[in-house]
Protein backbone atom coordinates (compact mmCIF):
# COMPACT_ATOMS: atom_id res chain seq x y z
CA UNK A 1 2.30 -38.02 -73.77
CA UNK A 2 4.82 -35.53 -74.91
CA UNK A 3 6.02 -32.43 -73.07
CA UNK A 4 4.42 -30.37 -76.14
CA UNK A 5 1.14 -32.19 -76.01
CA UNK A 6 0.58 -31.51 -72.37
CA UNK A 7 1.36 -27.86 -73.00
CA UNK A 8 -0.78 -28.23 -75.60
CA UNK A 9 -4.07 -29.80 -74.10
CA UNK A 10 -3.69 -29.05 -70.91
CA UNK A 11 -3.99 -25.45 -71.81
CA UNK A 12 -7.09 -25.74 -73.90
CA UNK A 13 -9.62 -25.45 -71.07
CA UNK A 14 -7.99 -22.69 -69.47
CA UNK A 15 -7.39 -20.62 -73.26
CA UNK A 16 -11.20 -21.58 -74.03
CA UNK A 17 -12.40 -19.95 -70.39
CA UNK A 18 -9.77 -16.71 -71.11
CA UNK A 19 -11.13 -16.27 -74.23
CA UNK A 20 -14.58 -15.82 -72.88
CA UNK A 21 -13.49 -13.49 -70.49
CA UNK A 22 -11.43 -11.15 -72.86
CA UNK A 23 -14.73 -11.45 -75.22
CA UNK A 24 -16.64 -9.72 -71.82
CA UNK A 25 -14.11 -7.47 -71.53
CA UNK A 26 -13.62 -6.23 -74.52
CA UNK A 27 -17.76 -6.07 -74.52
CA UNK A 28 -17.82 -3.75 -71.84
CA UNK A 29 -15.02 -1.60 -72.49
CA UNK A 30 -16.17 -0.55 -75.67
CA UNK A 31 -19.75 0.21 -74.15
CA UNK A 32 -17.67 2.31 -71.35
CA UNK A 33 -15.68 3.91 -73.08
CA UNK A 34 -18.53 5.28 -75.73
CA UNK A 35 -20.86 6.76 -72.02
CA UNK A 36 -17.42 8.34 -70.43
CA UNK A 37 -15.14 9.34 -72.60
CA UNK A 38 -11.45 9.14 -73.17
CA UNK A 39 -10.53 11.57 -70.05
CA UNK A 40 -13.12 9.90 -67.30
CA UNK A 41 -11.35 6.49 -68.75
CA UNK A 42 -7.60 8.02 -68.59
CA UNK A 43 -8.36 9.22 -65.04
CA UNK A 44 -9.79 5.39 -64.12
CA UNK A 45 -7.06 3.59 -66.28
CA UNK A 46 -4.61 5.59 -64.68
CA UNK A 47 -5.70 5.37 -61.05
CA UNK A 48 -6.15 1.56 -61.73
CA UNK A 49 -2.72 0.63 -62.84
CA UNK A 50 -1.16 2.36 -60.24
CA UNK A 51 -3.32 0.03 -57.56
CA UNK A 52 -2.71 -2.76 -59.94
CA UNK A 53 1.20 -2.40 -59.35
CA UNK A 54 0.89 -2.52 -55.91
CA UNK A 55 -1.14 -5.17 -55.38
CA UNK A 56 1.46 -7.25 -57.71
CA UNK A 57 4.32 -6.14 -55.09
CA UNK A 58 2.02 -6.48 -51.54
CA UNK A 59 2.20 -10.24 -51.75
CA UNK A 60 6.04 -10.31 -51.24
CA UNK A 61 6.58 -13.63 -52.45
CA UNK A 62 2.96 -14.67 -50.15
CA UNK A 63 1.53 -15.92 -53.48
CA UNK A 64 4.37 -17.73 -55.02
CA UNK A 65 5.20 -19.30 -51.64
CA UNK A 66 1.44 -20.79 -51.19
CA UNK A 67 1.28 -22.44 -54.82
CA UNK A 68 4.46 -23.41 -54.91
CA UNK A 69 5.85 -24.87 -51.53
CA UNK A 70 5.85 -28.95 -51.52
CA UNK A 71 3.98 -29.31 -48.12
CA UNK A 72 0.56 -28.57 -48.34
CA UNK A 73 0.12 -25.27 -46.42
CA UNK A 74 -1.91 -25.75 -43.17
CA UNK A 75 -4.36 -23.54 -41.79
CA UNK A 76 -2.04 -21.85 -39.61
CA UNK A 77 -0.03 -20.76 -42.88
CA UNK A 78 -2.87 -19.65 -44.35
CA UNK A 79 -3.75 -17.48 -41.68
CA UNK A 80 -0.50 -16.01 -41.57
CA UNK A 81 -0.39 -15.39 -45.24
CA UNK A 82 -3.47 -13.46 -44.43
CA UNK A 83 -2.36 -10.96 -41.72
CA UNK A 84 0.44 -10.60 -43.85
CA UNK A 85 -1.41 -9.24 -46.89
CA UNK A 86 -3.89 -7.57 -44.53
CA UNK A 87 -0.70 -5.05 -43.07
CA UNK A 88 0.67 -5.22 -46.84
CA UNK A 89 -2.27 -3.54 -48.10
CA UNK A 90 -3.16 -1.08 -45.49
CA UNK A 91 -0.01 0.21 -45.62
CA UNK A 92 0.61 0.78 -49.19
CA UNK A 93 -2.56 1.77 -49.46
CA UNK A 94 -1.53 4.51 -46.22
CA UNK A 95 1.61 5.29 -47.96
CA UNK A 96 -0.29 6.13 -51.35
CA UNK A 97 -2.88 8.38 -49.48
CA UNK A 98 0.26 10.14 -47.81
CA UNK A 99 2.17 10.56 -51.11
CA UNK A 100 -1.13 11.66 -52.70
CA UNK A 101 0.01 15.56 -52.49
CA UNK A 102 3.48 14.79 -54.61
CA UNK A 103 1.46 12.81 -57.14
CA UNK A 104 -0.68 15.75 -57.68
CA UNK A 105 2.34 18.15 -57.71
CA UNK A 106 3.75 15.44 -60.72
CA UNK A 107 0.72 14.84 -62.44
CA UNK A 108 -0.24 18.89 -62.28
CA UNK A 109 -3.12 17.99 -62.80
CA UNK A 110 -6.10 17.59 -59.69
CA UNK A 111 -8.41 15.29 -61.27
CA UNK A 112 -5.91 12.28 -61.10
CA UNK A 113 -6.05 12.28 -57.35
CA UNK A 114 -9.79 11.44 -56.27
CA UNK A 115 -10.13 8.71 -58.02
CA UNK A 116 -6.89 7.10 -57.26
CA UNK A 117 -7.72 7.60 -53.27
CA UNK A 118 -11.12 6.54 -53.81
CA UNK A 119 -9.53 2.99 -55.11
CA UNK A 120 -6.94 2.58 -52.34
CA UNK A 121 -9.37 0.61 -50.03
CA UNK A 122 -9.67 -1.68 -52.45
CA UNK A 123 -6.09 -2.70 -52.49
CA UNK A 124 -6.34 -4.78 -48.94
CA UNK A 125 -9.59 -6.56 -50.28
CA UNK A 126 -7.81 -7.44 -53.31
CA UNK A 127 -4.62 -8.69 -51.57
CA UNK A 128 -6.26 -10.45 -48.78
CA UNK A 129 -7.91 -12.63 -52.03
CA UNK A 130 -4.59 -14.44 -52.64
CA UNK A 131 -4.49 -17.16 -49.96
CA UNK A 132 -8.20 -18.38 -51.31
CA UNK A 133 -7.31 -18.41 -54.58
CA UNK A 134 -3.79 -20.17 -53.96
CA UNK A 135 -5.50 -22.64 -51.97
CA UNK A 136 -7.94 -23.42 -54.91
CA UNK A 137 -4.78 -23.67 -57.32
CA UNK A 138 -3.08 -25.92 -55.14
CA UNK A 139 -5.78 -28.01 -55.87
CA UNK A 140 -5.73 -27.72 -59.38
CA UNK A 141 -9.24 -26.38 -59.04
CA UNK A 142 -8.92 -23.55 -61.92
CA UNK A 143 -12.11 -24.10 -63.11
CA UNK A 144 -13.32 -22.33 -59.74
CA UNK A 145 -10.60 -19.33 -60.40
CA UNK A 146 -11.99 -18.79 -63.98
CA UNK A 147 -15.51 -18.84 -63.09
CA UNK A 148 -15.00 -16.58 -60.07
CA UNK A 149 -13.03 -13.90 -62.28
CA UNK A 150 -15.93 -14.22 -64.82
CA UNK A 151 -18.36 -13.31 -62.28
CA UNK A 152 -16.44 -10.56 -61.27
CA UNK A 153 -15.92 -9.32 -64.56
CA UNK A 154 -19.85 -9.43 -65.05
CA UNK A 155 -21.04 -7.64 -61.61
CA UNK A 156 -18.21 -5.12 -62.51
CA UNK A 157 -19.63 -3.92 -65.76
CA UNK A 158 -23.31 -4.62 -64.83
CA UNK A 159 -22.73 -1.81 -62.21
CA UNK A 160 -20.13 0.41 -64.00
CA UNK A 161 -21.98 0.84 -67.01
CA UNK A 162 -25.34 1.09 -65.10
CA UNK A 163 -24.18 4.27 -63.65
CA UNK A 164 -22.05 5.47 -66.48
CA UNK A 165 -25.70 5.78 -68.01
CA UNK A 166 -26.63 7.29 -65.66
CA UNK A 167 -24.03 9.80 -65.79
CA UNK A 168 -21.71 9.01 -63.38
CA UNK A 169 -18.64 9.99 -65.23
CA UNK A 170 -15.19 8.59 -63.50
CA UNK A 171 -17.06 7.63 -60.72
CA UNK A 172 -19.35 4.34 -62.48
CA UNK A 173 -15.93 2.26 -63.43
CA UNK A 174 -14.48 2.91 -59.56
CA UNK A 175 -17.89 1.96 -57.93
CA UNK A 176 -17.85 -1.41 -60.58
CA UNK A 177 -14.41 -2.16 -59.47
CA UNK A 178 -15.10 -2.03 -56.09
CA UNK A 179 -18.26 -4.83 -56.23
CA UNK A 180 -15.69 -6.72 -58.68
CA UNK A 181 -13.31 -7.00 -55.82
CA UNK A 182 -15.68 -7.54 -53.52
CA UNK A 183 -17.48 -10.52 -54.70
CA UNK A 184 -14.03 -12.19 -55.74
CA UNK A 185 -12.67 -12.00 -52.32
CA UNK A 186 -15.91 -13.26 -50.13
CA UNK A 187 -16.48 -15.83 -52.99
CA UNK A 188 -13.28 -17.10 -53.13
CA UNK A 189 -12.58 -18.13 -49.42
CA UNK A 190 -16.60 -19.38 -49.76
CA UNK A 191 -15.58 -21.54 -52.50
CA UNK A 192 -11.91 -22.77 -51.28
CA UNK A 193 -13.78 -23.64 -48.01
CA UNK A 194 -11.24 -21.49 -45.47
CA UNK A 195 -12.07 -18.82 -42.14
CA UNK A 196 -9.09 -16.96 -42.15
CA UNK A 197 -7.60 -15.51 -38.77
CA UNK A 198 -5.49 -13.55 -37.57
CA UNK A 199 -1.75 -15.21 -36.84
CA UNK A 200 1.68 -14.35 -36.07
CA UNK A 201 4.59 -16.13 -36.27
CA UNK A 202 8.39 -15.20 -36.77
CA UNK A 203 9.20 -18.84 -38.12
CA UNK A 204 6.47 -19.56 -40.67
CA UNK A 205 7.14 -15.54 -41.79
CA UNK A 206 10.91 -16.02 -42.10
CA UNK A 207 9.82 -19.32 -44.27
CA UNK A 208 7.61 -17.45 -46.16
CA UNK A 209 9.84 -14.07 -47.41
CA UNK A 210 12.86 -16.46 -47.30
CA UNK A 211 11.14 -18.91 -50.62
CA UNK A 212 9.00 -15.96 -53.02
CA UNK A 213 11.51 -13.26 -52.70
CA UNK A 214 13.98 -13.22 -55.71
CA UNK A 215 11.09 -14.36 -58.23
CA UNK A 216 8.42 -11.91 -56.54
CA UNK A 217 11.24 -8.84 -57.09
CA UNK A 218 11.77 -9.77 -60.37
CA UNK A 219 8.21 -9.53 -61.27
CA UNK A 220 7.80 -6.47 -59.83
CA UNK A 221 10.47 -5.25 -61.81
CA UNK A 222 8.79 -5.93 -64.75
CA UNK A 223 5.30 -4.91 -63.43
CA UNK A 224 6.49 -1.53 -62.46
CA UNK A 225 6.16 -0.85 -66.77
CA UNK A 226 2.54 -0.36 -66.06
CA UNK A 227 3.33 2.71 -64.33
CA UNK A 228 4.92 4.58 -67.24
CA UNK A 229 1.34 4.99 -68.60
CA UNK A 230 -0.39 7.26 -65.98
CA UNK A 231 3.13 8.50 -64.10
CA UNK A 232 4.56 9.98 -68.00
CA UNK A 233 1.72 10.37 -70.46
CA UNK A 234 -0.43 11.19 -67.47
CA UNK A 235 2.03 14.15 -66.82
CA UNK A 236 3.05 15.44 -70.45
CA UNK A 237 -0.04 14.31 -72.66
CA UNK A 238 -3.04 14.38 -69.50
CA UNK A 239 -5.88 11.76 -68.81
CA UNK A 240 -7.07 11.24 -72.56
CA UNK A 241 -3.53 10.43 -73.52
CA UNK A 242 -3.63 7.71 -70.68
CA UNK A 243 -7.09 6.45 -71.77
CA UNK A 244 -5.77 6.78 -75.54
CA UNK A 245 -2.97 4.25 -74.37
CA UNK A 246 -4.44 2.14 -71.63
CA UNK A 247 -7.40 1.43 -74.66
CA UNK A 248 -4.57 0.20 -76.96
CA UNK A 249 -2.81 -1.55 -74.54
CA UNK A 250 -6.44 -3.85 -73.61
CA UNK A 251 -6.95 -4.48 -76.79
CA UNK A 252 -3.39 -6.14 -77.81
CA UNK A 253 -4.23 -7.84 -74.20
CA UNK A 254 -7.55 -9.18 -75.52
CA UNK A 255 -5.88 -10.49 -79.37
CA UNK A 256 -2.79 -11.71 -77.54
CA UNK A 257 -4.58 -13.42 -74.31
CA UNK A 258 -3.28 -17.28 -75.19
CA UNK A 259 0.54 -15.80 -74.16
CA UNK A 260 -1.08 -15.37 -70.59
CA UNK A 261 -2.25 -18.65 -70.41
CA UNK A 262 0.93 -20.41 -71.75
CA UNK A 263 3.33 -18.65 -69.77
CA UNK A 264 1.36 -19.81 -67.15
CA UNK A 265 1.49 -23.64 -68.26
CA UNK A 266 5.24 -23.31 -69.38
CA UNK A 267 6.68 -22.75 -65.89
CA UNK A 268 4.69 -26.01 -64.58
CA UNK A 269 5.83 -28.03 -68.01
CA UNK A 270 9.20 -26.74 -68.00
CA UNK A 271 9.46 -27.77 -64.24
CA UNK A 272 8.92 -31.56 -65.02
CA UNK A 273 12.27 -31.56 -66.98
CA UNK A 274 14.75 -29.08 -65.50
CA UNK A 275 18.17 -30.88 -65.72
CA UNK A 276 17.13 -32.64 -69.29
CA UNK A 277 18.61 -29.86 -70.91
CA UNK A 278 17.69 -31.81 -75.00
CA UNK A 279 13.87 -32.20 -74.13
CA UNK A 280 13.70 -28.51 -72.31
CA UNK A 281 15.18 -26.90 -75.58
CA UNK A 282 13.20 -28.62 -77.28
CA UNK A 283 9.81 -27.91 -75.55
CA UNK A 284 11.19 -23.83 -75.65
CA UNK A 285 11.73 -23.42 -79.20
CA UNK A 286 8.22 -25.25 -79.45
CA UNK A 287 6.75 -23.11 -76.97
CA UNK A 288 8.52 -19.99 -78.53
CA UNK A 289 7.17 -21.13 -82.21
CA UNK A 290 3.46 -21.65 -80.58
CA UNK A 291 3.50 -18.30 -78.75
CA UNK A 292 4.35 -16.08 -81.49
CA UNK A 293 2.54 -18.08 -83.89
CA UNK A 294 -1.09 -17.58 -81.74
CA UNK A 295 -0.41 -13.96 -81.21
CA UNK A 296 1.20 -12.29 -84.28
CA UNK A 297 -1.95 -13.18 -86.93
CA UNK A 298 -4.44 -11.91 -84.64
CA UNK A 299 -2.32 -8.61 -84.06
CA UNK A 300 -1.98 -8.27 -87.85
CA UNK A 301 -5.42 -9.09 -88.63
CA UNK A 302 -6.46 -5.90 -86.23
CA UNK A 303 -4.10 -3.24 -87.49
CA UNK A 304 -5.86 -3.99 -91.32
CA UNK A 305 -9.08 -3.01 -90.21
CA UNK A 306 -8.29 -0.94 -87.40
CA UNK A 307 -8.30 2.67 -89.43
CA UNK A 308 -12.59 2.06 -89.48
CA UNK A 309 -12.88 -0.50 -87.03
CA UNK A 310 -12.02 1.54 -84.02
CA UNK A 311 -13.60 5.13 -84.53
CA UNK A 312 -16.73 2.92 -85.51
CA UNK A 313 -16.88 1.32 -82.45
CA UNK A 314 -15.87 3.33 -79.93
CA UNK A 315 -16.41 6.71 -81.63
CA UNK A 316 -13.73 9.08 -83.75
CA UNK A 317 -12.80 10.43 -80.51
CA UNK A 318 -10.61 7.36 -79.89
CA UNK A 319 -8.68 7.86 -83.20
CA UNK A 320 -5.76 8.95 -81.31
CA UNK A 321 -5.61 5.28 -80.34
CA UNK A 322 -4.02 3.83 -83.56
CA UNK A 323 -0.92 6.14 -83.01
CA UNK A 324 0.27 3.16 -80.25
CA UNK A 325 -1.36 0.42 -81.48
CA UNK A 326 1.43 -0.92 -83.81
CA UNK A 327 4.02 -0.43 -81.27
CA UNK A 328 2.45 -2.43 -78.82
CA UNK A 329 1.37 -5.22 -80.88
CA UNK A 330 4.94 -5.61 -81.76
CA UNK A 331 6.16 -5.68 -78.10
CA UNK A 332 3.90 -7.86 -77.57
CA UNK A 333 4.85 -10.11 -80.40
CA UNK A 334 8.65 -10.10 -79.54
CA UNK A 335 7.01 -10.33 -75.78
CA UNK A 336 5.39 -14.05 -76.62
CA UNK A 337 8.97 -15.17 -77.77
CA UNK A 338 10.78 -14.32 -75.09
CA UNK A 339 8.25 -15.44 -72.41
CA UNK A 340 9.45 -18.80 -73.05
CA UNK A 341 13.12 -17.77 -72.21
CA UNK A 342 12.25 -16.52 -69.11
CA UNK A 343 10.15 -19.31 -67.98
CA UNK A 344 13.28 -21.67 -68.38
CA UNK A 345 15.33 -19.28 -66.49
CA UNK A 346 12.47 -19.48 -63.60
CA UNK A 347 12.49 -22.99 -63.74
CA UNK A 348 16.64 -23.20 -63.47
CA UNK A 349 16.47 -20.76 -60.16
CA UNK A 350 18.27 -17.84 -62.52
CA UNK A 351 15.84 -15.41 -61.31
CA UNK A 352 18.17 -12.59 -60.44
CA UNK A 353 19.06 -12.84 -64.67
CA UNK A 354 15.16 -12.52 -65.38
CA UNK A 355 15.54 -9.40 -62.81
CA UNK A 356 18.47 -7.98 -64.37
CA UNK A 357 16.86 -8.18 -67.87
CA UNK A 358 14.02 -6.29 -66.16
CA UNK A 359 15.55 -3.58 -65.05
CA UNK A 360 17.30 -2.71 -68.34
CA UNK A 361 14.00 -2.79 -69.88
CA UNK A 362 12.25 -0.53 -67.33
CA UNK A 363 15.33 2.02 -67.63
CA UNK A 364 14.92 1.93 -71.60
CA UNK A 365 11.24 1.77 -71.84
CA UNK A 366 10.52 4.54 -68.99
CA UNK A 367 14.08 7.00 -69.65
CA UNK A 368 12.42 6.52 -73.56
CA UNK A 369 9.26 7.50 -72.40
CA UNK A 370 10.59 10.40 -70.08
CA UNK A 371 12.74 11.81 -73.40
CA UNK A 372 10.46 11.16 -76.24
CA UNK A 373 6.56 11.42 -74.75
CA UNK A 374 7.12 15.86 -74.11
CA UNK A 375 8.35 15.94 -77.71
CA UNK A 376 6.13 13.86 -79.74
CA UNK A 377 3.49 13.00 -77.20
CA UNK A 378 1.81 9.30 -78.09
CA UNK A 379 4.11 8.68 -80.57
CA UNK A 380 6.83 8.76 -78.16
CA UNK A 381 5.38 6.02 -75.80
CA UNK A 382 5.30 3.93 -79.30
CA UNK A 383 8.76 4.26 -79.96
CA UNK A 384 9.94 3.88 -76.32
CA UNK A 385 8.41 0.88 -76.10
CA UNK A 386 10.59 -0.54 -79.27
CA UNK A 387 13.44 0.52 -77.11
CA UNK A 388 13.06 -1.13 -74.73
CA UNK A 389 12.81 -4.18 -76.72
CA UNK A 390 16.69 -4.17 -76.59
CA UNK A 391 16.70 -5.75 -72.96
CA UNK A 392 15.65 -8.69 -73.84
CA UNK A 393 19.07 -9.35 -75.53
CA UNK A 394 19.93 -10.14 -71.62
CA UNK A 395 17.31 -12.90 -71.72
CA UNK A 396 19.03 -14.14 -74.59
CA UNK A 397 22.48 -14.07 -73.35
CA UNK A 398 21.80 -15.38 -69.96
CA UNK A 399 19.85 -18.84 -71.60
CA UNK A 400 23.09 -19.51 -74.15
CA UNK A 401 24.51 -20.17 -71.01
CA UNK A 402 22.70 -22.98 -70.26
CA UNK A 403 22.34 -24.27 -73.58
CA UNK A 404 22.50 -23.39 -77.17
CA UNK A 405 18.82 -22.91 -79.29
CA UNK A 406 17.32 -21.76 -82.04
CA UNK A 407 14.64 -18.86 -83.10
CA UNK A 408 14.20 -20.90 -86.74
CA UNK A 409 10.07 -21.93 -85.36
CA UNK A 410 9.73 -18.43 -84.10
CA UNK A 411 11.58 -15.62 -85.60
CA UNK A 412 9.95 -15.89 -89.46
CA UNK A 413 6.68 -15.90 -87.94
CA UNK A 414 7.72 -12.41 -86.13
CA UNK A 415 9.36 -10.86 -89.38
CA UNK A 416 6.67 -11.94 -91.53
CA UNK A 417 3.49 -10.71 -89.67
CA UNK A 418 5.01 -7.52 -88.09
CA UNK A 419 5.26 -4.80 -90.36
CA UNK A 420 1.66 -5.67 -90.74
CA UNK A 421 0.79 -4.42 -87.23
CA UNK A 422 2.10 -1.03 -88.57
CA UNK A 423 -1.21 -1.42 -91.33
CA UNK A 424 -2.86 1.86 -89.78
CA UNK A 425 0.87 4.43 -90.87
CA UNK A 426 0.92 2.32 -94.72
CA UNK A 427 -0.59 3.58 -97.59
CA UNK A 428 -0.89 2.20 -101.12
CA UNK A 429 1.06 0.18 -102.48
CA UNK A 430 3.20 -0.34 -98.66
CA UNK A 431 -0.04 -1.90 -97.18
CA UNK A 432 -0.35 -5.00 -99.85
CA UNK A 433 3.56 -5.38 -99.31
CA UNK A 434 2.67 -5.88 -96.06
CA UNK A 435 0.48 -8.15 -96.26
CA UNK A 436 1.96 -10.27 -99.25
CA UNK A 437 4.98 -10.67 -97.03
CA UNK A 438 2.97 -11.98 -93.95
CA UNK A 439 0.82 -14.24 -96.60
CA UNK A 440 4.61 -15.22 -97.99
CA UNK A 441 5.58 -16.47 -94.43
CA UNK A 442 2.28 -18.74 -94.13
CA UNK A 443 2.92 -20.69 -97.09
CA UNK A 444 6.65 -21.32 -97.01
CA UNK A 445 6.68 -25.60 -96.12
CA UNK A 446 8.31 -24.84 -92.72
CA UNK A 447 5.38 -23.00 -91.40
CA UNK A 448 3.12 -25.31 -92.80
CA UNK A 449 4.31 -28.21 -91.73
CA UNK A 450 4.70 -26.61 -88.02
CA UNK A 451 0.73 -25.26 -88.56
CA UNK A 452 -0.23 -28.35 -89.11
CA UNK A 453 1.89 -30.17 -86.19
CA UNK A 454 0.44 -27.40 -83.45
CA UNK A 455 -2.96 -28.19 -84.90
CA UNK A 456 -2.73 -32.08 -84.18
CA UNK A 457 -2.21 -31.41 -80.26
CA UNK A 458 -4.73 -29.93 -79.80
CA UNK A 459 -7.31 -32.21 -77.83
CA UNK A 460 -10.19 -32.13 -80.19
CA UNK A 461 -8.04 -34.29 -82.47
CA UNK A 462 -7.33 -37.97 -82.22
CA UNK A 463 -4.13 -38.84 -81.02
């Protein structure tokens, strides 16, 4: 079997299983939204994302080193790995709680702080989850992972929008989060069958920071975008412009949910062929063709009905969310390209270039943000978010160096379908020219032929 056809199939389970779970989150968002309102969910979105940083940066490398170290860990690494993450998260979460009277002095505005220290606790449960679910990918057991993050997802909007009914405001999505978290962790360690302890050990931690820690800071590089939401439109715009956002932002998540999924499979595919420099172009401009291809239609498809879709289901208050909409559909879009890029940079141990690339696009995206969001408020996260699109012209210098490719499955699939995304700004006649262009780019032979190619790998076809 091909390199493609195992990228292919062996992400259909897992894209079948995301899809359900963006289908339950999407569900309940739009019921929570409608019972709190955008500045109850701009307070919660915001709180959240900051926790959601740092529990992408308490692992230091924990994570990566568990999945991805060729001895089976033992249970004296997992218990390590868990007093670890158990000091990681108390004291970010202590540090947070500390810093909480500066946040409130940049936010100048009170209401951001409660929540935000209500969720710190959280932050240790949800790290100390990582050695139980590495354990259970180790094993290849994902179905386990997707059904515990389903039942999460479930228990977390059974209880959130049980009390948002009940008029709990902010409060209903904090309490949900918390059972989320929760269940997950107890379940988790239930299900991957360990008793974690307490452990300390100089050599296993020098092995552990010593493997993770150039890919983890590289990540959190790139993670630290998520910030720019509550920390800048929080400050100039206030908590609906951060529930305005954060809305936008979930649903180009939900449309665009396979890139998750083969990001995840690339770095494992890639892996298998890392000095066959023919076959890994080739499976990367595949890869690159397959992202764009899943994402961009979907996007496009949204923005033409988005103008009635969106006040009608989560009310005309959230109007304000179609201002961003288009601008992060298209970073997304260019985003499922140059996934692939990075993933063969991972996979050649270039992760200080994937780091590099990262931090031009968090000084273009956020010094953007800081310039253009007090002038022309949502508008200017939009546009700061095409600027930073320029960093990725890093990624694209630093993988010439290992070999020479080509954006000819990719690119016409991006310039077709994109000024579609920008469907909610056109107006008569620009909207049809939008369209007719992206309908232009489906029927040329090329993208035919490649439609049709994608659509034979998949596993419900005989091969």
């Amino acid at each position: 079997m091909s390199l493609k056809q195992r990228i292919l199939q062996g992400g259909a389970y897992l894209i079948l299983r995301q899809g359900l779970g963006i289908m339950i989150s999407l569900g309940g968002v739009l019921l929570l939204t409608r019972l709190i309102g955008p500045a109850n969910y701009g307070l919660y979105a915001g709180s959240l994302a900051i926790i959601v940083f740092f529990t992408t940066v308490g692992p230091f490398g924990i994570d990566i080193y568990l999945v991805r170290r060729e001895q089976a860990p033992t249970a004296a690494v997992y218990n390590q790995a868990f007093t670890l993450l158990l000091l990681s998260g108390t004291g970010i979460a202590s540090v947070i709680f500390l810093a909480s009277p500066l946040l409130e002095l940049w936010f100048g505005d009170p209401r951001f702080i409660p929540p935000l220290q209500a969720l710190l606790p959280v932050l240790p449960i949800q790290l100390l989850s990582v050695p139980a679910i590495a354990s259970l990918e180790r094993n290849l057991n994902y179905r386990a992972v997707v059904s515990l993050g389903l039942a999460g997802q479930l228990l977390y909007f059974t209880v959130a929008l049980g009390l948002a009914v009940l008029g709990w405001g902010v409060w209903a999505p904090v309490v949900g989060y918390y059972a989320h978290q929760a269940l997950f962790g107890v379940a988790s360690y239930i299900v991957a069958g360990l008793r974690p302890r307490l452990l300390w050990s100089r050599e296993l931690i020098k092995d552990i920071f010593n493997f993770g820690s150039s890919y983890s800071v590289a990540q959190w590089i790139w993670e630290a975008r998520i910030l720019i939401n509550p920390l800048i439109v929080g400050r100039y715009i206030g908590p609906e412009g951060v529930g305005y956002t954060n809305l936008a932002i979930r649903i180009v998540e939900a449309l665009a949910f396979v890139r998750r999924v083969t990001v995840r499979l690339s770095v494992v595919a890639f892996a298998k062929v890392p000095d066959d420099y023919a076959r890994l172009r080739r499976a990367m401009e595949e890869a690159m063709g397959l992202q764009v291809l899943a994402v961009a239609p979907l996007l496009a498809g949204f923005a033409a009905i988005a103008s009635w879709l969106v006040p009608a289901l989560f009310g005309e208050q959230w109007d304000s969310v179609l201002i961003v909409y288009p601008f992060i559909a298209l970073s997304y879009a260019v985003n499922a390209i140059f996934n692939m890029l990075m993933s063969v940079l991972y996979v050649q141990g270039r992760n200080w270039s994937v780091a590099l690339a990262n931090i031009a696009h968090i000084v273009l995206f956020a010094g953007g943000s800081l310039i253009l969001v007090p002038r022309l408020g949502l508008l200017g996260y939009g546009l700061a978010e095409v600027i930073g699109l320029a960093s990725y012209a890093v990624i694209h210098v630093q993988v010439t160096k290992i070999f020479s490719f080509s954006y000819a499955r990719s690119l016409p699939w991006l310039v077709g379908f994109a000024p579609s995304f920008f469907a909610p700004f056109l107006m008569y006649p620009w909207f049809l020219v939008a369209w007719f262009l992206a309908l232009v780019t489906t029927l040329l032979p090329r993208q035919r032929q490649q439609i049709r190619e994608y659509i034979g790998y998949f596993p419900w076809r005989k091969t």
